[in-house]
C-alpha atoms as a PDB file:
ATOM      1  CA  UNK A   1       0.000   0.000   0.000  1.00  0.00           C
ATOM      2  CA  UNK A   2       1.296   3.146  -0.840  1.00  0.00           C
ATOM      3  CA  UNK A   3       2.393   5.921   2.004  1.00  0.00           C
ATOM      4  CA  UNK A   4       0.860   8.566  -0.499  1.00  0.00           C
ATOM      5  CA  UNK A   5      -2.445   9.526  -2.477  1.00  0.00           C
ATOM      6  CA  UNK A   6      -2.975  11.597  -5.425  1.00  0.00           C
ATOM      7  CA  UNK A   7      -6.077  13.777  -5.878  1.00  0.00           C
ATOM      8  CA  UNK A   8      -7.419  16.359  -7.499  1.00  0.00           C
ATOM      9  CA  UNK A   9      -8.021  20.118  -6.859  1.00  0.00           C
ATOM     10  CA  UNK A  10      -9.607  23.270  -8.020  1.00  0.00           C
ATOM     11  CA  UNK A  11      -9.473  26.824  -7.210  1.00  0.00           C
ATOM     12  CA  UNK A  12     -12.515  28.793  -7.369  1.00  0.00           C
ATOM     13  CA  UNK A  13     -13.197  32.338  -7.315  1.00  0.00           C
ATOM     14  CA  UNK A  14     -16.717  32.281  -5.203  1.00  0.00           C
ATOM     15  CA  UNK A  15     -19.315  35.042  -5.084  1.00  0.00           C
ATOM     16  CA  UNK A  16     -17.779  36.399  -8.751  1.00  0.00           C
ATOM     17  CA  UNK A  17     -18.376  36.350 -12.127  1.00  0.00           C
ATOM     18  CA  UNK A  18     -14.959  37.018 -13.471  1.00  0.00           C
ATOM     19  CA  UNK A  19     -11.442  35.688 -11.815  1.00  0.00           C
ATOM     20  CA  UNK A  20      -9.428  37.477  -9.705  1.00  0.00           C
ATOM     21  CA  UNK A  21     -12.760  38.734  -7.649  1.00  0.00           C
ATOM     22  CA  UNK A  22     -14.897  37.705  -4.867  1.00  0.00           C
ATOM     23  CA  UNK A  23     -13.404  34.955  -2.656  1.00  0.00           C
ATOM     24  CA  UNK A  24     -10.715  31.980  -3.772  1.00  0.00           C
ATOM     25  CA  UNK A  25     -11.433  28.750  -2.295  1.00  0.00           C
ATOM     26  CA  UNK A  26      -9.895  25.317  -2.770  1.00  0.00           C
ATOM     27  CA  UNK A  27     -11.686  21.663  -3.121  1.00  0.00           C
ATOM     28  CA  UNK A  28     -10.570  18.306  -2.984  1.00  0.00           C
ATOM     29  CA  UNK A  29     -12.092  15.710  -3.938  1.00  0.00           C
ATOM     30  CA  UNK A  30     -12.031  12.842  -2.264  1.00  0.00           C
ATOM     31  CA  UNK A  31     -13.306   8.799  -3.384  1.00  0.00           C
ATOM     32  CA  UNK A  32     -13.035   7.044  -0.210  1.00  0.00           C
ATOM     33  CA  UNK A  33     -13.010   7.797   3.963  1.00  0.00           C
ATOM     34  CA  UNK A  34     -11.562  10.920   5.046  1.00  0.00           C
ATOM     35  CA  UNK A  35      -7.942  11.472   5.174  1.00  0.00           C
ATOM     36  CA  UNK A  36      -6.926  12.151   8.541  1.00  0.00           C
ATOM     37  CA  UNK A  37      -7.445  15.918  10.280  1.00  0.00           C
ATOM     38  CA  UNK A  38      -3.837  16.333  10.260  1.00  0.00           C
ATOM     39  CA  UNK A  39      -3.301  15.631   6.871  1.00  0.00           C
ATOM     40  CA  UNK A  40      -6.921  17.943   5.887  1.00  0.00           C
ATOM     41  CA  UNK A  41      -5.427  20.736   7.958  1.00  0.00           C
ATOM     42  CA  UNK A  42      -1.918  20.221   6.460  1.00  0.00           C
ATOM     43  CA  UNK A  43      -3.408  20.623   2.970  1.00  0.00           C
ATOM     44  CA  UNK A  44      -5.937  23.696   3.905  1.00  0.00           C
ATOM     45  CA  UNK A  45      -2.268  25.395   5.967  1.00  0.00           C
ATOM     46  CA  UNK A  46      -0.166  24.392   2.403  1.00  0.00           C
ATOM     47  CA  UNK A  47      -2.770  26.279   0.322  1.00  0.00           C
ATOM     48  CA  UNK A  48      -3.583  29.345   2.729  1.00  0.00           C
ATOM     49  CA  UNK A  49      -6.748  30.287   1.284  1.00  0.00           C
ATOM     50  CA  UNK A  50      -9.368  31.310   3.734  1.00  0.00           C
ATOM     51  CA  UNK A  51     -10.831  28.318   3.059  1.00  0.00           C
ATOM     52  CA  UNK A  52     -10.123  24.823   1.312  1.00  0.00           C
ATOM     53  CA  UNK A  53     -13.208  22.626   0.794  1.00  0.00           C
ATOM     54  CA  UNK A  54     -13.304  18.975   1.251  1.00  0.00           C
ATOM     55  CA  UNK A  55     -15.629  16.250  -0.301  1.00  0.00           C
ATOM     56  CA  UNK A  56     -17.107  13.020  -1.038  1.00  0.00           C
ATOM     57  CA  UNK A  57     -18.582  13.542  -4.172  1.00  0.00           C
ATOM     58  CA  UNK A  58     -19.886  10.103  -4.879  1.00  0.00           C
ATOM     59  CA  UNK A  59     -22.120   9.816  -1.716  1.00  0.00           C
ATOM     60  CA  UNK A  60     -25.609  11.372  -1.283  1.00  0.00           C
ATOM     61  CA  UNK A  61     -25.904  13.335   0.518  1.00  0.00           C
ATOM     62  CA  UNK A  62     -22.158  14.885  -0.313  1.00  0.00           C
ATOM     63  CA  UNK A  63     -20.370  14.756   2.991  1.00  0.00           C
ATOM     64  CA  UNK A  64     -18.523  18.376   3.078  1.00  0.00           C
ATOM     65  CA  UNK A  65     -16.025  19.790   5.332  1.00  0.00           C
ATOM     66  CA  UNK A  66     -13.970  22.972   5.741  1.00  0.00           C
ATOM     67  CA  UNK A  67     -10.197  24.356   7.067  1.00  0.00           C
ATOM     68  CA  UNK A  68      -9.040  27.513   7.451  1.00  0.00           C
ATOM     69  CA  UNK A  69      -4.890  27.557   7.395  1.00  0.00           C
ATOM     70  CA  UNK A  70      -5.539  26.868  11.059  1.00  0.00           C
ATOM     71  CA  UNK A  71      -8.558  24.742  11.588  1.00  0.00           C
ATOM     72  CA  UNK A  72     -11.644  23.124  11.027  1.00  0.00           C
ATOM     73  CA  UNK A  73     -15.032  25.435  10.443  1.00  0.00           C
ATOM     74  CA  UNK A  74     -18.596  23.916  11.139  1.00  0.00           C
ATOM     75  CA  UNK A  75     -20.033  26.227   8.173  1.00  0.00           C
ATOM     76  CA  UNK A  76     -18.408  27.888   5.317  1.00  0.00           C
ATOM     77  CA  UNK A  77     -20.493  29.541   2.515  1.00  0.00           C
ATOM     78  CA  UNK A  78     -17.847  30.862  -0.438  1.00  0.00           C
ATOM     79  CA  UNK A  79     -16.020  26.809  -0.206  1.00  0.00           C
ATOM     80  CA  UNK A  80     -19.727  25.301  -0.518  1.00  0.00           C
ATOM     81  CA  UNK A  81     -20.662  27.445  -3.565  1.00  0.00           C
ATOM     82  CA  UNK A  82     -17.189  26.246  -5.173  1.00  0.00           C
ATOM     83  CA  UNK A  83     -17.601  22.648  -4.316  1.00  0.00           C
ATOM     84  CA  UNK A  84     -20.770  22.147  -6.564  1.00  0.00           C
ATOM     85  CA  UNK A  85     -19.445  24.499  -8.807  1.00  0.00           C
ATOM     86  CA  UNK A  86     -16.985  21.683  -9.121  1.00  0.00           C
ATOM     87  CA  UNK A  87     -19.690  19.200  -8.582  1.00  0.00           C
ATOM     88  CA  UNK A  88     -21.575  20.906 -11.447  1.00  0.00           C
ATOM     89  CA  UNK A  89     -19.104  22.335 -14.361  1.00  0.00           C
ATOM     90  CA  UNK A  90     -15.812  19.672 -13.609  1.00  0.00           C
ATOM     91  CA  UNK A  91     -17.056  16.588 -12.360  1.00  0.00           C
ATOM     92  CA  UNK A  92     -21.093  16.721 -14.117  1.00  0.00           C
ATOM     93  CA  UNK A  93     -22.377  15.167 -10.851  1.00  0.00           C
ATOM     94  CA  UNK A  94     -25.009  17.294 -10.468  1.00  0.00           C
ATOM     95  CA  UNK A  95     -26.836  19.408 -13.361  1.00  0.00           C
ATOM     96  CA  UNK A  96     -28.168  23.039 -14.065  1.00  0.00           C
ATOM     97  CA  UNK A  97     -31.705  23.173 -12.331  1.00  0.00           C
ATOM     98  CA  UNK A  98     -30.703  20.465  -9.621  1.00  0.00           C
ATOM     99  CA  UNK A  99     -30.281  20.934  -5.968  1.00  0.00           C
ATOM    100  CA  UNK A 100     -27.318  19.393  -4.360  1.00  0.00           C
ATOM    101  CA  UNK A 101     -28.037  18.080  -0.348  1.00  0.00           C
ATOM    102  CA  UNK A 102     -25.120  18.958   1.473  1.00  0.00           C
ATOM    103  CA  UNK A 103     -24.010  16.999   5.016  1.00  0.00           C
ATOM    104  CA  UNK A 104     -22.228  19.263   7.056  1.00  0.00           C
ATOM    105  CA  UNK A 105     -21.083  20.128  10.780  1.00  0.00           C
ATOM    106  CA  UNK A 106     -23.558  22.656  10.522  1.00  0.00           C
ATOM    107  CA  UNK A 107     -26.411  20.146   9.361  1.00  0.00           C
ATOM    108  CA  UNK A 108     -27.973  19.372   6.055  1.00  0.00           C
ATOM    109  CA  UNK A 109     -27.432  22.284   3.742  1.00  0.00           C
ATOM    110  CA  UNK A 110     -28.496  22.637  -0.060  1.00  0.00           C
ATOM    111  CA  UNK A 111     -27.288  24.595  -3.272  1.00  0.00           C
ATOM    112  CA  UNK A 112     -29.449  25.227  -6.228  1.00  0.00           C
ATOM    113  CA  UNK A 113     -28.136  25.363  -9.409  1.00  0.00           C
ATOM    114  CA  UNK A 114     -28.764  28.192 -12.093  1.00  0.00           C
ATOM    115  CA  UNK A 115     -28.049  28.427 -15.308  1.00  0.00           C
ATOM    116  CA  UNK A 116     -25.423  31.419 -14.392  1.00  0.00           C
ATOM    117  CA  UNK A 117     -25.063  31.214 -10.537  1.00  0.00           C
ATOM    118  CA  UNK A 118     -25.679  29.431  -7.325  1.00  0.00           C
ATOM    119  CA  UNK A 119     -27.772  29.943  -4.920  1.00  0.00           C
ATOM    120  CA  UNK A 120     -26.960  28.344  -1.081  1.00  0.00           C
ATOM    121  CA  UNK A 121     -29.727  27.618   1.527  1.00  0.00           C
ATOM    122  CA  UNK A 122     -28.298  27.875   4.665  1.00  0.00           C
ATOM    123  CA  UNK A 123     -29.688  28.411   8.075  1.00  0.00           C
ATOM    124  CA  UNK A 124     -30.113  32.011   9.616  1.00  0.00           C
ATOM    125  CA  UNK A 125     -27.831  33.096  11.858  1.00  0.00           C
ATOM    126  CA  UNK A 126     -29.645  35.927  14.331  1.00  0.00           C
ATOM    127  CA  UNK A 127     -28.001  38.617  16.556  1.00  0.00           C
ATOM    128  CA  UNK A 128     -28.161  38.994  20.793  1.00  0.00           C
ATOM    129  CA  UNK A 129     -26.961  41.913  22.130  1.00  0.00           C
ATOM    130  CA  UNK A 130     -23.209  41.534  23.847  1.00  0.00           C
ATOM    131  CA  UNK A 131     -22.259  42.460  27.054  1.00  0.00           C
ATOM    132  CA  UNK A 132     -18.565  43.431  26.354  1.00  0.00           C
ATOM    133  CA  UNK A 133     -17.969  47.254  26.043  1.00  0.00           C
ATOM    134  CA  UNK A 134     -17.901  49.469  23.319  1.00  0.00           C
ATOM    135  CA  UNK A 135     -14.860  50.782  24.098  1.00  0.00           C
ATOM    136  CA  UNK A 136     -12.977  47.201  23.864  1.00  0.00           C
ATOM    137  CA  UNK A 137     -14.570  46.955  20.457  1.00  0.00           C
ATOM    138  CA  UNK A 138     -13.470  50.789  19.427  1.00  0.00           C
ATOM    139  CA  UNK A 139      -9.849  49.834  20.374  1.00  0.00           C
ATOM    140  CA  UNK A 140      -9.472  46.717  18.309  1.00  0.00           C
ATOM    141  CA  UNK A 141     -11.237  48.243  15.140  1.00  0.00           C
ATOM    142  CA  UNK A 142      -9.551  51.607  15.252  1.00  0.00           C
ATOM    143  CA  UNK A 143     -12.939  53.314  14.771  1.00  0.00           C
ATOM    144  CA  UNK A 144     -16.095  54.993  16.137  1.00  0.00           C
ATOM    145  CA  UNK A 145     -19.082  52.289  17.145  1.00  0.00           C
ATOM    146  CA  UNK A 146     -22.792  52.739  17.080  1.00  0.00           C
ATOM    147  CA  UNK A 147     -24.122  49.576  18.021  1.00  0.00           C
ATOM    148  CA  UNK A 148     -22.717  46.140  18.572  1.00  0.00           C
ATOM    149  CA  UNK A 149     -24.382  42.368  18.517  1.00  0.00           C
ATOM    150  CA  UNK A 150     -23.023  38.805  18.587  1.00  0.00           C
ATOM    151  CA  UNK A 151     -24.124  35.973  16.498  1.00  0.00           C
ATOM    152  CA  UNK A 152     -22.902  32.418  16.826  1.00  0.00           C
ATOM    153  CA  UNK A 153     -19.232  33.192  16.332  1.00  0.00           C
ATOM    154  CA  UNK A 154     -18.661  36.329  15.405  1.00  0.00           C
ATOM    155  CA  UNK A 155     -19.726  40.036  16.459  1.00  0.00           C
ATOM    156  CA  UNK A 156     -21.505  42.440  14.577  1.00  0.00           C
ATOM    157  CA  UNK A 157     -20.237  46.103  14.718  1.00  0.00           C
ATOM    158  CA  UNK A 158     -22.503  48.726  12.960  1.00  0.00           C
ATOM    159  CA  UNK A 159     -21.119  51.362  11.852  1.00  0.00           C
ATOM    160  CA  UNK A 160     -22.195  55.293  10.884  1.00  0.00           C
ATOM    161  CA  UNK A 161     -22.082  54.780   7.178  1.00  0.00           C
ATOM    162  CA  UNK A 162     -20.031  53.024   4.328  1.00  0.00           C
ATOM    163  CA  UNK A 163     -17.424  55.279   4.187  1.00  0.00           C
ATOM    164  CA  UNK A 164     -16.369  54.239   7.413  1.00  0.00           C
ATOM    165  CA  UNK A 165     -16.423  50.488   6.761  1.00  0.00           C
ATOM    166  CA  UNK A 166     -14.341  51.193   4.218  1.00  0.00           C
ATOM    167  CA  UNK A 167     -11.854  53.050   5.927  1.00  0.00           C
ATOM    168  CA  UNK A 168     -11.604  50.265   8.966  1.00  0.00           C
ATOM    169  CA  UNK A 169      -7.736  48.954   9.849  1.00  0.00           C
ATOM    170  CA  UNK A 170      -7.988  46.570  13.134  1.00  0.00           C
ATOM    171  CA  UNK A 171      -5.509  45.899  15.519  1.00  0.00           C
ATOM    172  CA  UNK A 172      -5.277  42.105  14.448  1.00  0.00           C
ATOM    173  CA  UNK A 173      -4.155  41.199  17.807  1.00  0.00           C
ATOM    174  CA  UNK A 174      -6.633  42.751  19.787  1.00  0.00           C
ATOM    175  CA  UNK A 175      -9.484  41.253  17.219  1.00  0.00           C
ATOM    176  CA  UNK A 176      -7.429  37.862  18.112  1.00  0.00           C
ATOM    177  CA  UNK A 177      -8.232  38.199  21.882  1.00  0.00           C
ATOM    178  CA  UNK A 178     -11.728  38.883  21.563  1.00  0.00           C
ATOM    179  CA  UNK A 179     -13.638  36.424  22.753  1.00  0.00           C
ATOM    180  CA  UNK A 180     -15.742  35.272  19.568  1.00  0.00           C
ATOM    181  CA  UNK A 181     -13.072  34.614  16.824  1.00  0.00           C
ATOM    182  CA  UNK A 182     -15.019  36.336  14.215  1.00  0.00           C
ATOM    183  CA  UNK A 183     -15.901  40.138  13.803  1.00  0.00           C
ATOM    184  CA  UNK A 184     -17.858  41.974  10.976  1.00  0.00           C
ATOM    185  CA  UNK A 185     -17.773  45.795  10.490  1.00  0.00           C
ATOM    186  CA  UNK A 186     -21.299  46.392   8.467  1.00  0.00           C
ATOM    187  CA  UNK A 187     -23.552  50.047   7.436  1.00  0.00           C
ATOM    188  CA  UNK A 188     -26.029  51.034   5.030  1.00  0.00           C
ATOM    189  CA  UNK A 189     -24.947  51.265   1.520  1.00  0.00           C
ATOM    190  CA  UNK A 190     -24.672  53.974  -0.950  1.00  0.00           C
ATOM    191  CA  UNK A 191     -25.433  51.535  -4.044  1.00  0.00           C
ATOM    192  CA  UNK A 192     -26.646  48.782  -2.187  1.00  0.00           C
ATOM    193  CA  UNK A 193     -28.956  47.764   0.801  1.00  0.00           C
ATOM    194  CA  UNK A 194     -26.045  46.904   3.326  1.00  0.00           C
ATOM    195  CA  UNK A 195     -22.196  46.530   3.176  1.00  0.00           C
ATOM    196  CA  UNK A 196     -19.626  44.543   5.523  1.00  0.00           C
ATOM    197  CA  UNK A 197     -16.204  43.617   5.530  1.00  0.00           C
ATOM    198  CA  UNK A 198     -14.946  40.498   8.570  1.00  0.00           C
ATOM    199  CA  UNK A 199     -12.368  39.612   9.993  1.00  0.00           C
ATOM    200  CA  UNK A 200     -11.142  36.511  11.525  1.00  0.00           C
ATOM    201  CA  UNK A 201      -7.141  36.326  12.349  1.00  0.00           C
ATOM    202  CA  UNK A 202      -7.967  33.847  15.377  1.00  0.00           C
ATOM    203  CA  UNK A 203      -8.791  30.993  12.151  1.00  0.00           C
ATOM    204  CA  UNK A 204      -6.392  32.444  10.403  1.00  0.00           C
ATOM    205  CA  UNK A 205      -8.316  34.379   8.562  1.00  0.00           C
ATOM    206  CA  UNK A 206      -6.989  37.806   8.639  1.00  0.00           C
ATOM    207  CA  UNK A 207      -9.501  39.334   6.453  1.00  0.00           C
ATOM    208  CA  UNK A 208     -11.601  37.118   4.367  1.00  0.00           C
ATOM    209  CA  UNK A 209     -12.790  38.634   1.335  1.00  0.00           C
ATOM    210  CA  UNK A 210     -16.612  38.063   0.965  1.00  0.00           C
ATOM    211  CA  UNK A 211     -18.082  35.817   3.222  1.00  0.00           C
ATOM    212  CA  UNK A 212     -21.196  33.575   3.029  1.00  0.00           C
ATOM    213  CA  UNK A 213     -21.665  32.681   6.872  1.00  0.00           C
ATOM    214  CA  UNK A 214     -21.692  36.607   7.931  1.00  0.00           C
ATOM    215  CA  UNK A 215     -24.378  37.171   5.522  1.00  0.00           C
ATOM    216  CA  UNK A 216     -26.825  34.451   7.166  1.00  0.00           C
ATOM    217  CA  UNK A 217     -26.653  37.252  10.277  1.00  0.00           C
ATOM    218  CA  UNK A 218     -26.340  39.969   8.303  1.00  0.00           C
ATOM    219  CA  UNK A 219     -29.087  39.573   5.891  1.00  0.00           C
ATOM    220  CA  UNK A 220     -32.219  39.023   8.748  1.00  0.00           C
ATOM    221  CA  UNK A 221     -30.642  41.641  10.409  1.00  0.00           C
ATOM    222  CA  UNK A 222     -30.630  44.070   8.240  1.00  0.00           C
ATOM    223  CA  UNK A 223     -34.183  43.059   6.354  1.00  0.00           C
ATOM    224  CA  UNK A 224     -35.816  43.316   9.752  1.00  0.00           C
ATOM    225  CA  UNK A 225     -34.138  47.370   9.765  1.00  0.00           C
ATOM    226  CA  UNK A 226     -35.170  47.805   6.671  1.00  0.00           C
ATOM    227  CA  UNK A 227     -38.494  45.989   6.153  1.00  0.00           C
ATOM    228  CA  UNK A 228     -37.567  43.804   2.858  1.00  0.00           C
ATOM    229  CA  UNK A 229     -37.302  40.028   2.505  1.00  0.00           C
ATOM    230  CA  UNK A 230     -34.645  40.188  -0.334  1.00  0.00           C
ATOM    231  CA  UNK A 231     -31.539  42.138  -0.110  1.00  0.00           C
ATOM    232  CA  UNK A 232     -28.729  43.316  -2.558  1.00  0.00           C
ATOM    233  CA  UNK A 233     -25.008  43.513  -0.066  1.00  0.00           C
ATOM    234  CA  UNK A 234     -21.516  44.243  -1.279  1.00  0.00           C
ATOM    235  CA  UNK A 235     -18.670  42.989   0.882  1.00  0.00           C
ATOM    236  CA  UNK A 236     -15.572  45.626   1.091  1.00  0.00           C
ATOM    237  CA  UNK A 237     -12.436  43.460   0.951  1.00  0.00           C
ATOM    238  CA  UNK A 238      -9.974  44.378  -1.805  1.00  0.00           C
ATOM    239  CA  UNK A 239     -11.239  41.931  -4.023  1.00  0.00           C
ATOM    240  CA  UNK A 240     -14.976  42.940  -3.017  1.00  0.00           C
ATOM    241  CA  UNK A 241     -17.864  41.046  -3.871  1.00  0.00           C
ATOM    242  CA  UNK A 242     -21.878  40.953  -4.103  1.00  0.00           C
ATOM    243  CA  UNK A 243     -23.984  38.770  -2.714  1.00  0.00           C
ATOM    244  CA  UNK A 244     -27.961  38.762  -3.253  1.00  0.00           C
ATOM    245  CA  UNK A 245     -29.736  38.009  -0.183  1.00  0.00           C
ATOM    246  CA  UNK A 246     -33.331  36.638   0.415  1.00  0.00           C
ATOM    247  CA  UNK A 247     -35.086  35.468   3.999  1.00  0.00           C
ATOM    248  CA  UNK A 248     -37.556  32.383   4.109  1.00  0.00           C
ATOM    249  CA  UNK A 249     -38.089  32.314   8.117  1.00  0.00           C
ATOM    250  CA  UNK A 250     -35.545  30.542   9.445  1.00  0.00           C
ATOM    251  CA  UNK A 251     -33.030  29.932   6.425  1.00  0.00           C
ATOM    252  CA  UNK A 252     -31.368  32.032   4.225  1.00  0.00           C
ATOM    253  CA  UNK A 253     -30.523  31.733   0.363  1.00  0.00           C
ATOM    254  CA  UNK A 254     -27.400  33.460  -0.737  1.00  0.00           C
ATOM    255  CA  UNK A 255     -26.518  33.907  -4.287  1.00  0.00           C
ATOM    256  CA  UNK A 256     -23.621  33.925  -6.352  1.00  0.00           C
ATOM    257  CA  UNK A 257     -21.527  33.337  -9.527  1.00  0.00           C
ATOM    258  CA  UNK A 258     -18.343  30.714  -9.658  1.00  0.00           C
ATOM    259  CA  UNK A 259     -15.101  31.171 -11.828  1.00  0.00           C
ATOM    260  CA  UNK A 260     -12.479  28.474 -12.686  1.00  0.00           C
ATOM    261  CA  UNK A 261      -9.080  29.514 -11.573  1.00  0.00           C
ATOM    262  CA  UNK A 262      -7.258  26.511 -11.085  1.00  0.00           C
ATOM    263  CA  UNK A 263      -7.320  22.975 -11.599  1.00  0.00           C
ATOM    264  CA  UNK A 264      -4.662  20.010 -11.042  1.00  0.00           C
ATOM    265  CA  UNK A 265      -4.020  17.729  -8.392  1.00  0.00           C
ATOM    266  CA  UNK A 266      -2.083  17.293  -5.412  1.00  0.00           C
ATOM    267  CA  UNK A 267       0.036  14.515  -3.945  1.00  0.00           C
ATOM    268  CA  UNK A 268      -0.092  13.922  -0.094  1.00  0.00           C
ATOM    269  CA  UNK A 269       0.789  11.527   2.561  1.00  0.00           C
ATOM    270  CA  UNK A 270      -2.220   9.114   3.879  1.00  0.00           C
ATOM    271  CA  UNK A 271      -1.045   9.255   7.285  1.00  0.00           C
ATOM    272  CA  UNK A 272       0.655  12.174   9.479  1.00  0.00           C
ATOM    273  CA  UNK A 273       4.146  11.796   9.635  1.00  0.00           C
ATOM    274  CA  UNK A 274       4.556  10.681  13.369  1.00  0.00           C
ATOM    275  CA  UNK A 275       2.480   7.287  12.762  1.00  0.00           C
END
């Protein structure tokens, strides 16, 4: 038996309709039982994206998984869109019109395919206020607060306007220490219903360029502000990106394009190195 396995890989650009934009994430592919963690996280670390997705394709429902650099994440939107892109336009395992199920950390999840995007249904992510200061918050972002929430994982800062979402540059390690790993800077648009940017350095995520999961909090948030079910948000990274939100009670469908970067295939040891 060999010490090594060979598969293949993509890089996608997620939440874009032309490379170079929205939000690169890798997938594997994989035919059999999972590689160990080690090894998963080893590969995710070797290709740094802010994500690299993981998958059975040949089961039903698709078993999915996702790493940071630095570990494993129970939901991921940008890697899912990619993985049935790859599912869709590499592999033709699943066909324009069709709706891949999904079996996740985070439970059952499901992508419908369009004839020019996808369009994820994941579950709604609602805000609580926090009890940790405004001034803790206004130290680690480097900028003026007007309100502040927590979701699962992550905070939610709102800020006066887009401008200054824009103009946001963190203290990484004082966004490392708080106590949710994530944080997301949001306001009203100028163009657009809502904008964000989040950050994440305790994943290793510095700043992750347009990002499914904060848009399952942002979107219900922000339609219950602004009194509409469907929602049009840009993220501010330097690659930016646009999502198109809608609300159906509890779940949320977020919508976006997939472009082929990269394809090939990687060669990696079965086991860690210290068995």
């Amino acid at each position: 038996m060999s010490d090594e396995i060979t598969l293949p890989i993509w890089q996608v650009d997620a939440f874009s309709s032309v490379v170079f934009g929205g939000n690169p994430a890798a997938v594997v592919a994989i035919t059999d039982s999972w590689l160990p963690d080690d090894i998963l996280q080893a590969i995710a670390a070797e290709n740094n994206l802010s994500e690299t997705a993981f998958m059975r394709p040949s089961e039903h429902p698709v078993p999915l998984r996702w790493f940071t650099p630095a570990q494993e994440v129970p939901l991921c939107g940008h890697a899912t869109l990619a993985a049935v892109a790859v599912m869709h336009q590499a592999l033709g395992l699943a066909q324009t019109g069709s709706v891949v199920e999904l079996a996740t950390a985070s439970g059952p999840l499901y992508v419908h395919i369009r004839e020019s995007d996808y369009v994820l249904d994941f579950p709604a992510r609602p805000t609580v206020p926090t009890s940790i200061s405004k001034c803790e918050f206004e130290t680690a972002l480097r900028a003026r607060i007007s309100e502040i929430y927590e979701s699962v994982d992550r905070y939610v800062c709102v800020l006066n306007d887009e401008a200054a979402v824009r103009a946001v540059a963190p203290d990484m390690p004082s966004v490392s220490d708080l106590r949710l790993p994530g944080l997301i800077v949001t306001a009203p648009g100028d163009a657009c219903d809502f904008v964000s940017r989040y950050f994440a350095p305790a994943k290793g995520v510095p700043e992750d360029p347009v990002t499914g999961t904060s848009h399952c909090t942002l979107a219900p948030f922000w339609g219950q502000r602004l009194g509409k079910a469907t929602l049009h948000a840009r993220q501010l990274s330097t690659r930016e990106g646009q999502i198109e939100c809608s609300i159906h009670q509890d779940r949320v469908r977020l919508s976006g394009a997939c472009r082929f970067y990269l394809r090939g295939s990687i060669t990696v040891p079965v086991r860690p190195a210290n068995h």
